[in-house]
C-alpha atoms as a PDB file:
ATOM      1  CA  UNK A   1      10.005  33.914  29.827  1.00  0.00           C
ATOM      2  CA  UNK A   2      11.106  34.890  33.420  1.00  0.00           C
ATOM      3  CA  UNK A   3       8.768  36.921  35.487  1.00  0.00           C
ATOM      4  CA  UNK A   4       9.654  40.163  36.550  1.00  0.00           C
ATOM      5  CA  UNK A   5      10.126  40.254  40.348  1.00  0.00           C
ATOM      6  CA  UNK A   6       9.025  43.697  42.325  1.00  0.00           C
ATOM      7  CA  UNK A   7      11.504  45.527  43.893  1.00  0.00           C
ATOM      8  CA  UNK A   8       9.924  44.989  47.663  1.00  0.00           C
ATOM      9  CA  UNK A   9       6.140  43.692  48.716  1.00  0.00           C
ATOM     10  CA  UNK A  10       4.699  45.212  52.269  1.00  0.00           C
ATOM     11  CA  UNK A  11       1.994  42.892  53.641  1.00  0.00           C
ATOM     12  CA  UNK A  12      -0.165  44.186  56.810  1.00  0.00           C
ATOM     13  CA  UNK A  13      -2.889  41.200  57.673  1.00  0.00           C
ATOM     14  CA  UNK A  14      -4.460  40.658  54.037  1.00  0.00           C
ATOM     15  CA  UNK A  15      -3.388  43.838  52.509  1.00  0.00           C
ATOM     16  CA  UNK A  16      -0.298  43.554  49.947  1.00  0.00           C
ATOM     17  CA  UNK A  17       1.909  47.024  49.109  1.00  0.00           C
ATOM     18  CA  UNK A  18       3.959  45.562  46.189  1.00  0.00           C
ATOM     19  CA  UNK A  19       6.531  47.832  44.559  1.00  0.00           C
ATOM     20  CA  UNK A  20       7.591  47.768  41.204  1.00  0.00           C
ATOM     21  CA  UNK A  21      11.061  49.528  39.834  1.00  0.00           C
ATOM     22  CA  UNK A  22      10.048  51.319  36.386  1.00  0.00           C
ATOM     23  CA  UNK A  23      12.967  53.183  34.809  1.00  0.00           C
ATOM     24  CA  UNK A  24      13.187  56.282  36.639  1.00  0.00           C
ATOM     25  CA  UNK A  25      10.746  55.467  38.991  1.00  0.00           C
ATOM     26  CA  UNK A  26       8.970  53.315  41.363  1.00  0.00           C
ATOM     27  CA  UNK A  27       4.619  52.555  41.165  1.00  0.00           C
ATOM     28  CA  UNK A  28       3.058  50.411  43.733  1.00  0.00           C
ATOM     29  CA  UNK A  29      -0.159  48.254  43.637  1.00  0.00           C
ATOM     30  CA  UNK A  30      -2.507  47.616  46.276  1.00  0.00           C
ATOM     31  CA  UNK A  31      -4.283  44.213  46.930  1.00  0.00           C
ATOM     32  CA  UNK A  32      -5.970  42.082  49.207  1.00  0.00           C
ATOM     33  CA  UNK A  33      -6.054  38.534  49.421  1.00  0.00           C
ATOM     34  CA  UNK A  34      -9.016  36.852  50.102  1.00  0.00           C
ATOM     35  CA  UNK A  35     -10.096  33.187  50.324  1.00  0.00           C
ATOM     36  CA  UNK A  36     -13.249  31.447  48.060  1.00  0.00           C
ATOM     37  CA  UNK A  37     -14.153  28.055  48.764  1.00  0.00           C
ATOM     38  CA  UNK A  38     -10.681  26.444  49.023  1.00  0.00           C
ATOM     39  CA  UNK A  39      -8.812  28.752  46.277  1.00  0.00           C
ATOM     40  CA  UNK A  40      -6.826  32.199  47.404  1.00  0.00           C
ATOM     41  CA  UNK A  41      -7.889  35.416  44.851  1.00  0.00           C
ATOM     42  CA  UNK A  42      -6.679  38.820  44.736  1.00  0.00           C
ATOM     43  CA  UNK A  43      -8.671  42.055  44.602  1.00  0.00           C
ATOM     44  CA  UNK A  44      -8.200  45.775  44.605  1.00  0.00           C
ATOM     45  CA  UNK A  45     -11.637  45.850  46.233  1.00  0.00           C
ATOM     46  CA  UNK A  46     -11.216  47.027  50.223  1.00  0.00           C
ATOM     47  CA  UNK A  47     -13.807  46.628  52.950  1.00  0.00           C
ATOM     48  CA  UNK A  48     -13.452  49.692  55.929  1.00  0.00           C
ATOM     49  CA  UNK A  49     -12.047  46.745  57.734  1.00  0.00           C
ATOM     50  CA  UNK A  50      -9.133  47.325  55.158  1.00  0.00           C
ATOM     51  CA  UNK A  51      -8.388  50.346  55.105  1.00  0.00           C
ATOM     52  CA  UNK A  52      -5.681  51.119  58.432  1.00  0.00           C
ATOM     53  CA  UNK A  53      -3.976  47.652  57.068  1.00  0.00           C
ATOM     54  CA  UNK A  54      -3.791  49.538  53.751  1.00  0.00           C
ATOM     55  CA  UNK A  55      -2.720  52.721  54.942  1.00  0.00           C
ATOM     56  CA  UNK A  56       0.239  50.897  57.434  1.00  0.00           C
ATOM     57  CA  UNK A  57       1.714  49.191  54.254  1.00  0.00           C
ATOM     58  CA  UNK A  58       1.293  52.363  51.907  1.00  0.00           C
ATOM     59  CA  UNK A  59       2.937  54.504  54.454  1.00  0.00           C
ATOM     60  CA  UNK A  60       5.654  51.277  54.541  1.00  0.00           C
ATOM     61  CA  UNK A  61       6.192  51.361  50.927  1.00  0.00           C
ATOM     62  CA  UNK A  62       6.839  55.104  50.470  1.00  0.00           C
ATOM     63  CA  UNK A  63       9.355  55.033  53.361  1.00  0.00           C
ATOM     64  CA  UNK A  64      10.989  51.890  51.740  1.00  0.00           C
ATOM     65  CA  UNK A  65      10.804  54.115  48.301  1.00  0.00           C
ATOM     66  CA  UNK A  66      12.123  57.181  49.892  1.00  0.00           C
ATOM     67  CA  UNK A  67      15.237  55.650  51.188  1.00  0.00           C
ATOM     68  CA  UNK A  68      15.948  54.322  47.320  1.00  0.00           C
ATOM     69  CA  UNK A  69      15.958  57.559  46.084  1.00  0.00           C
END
């Protein structure tokens, strides 16, 4: 079973904007990669050392979603 693909990712340092195409309309998740012992994880969890990187790619992804609409 194939994956679905998002429409368009947005990553600023470790902070990920990924966009996903619903129906009618677009959602986006926030994440940040981090590294424990040798193995890269995910989390929705952001330090204030975050949160401009965060910001920069949310502000990214609703430009990128503006211009689909």
């Amino acid at each position: 079973m194939a994956k679905n693909q998002p429409a368009s990712k947005f990553r600023i340092g470790f902070v990920t904007a990924t966009i996903w195409k619903n129906d009618t309309f677009y959602s986006v998740e926030l994440s940040k990669a981090y590294k424990e012992d040798d193995e890269w994880k995910d989390t929705n969890s952001l330090s204030h050392g975050d949160l401009l990187n965060a910001a920069k790619a949310l502000e990214r992804a609703e430009g990128w979603i503006a211009e689909q609409v």
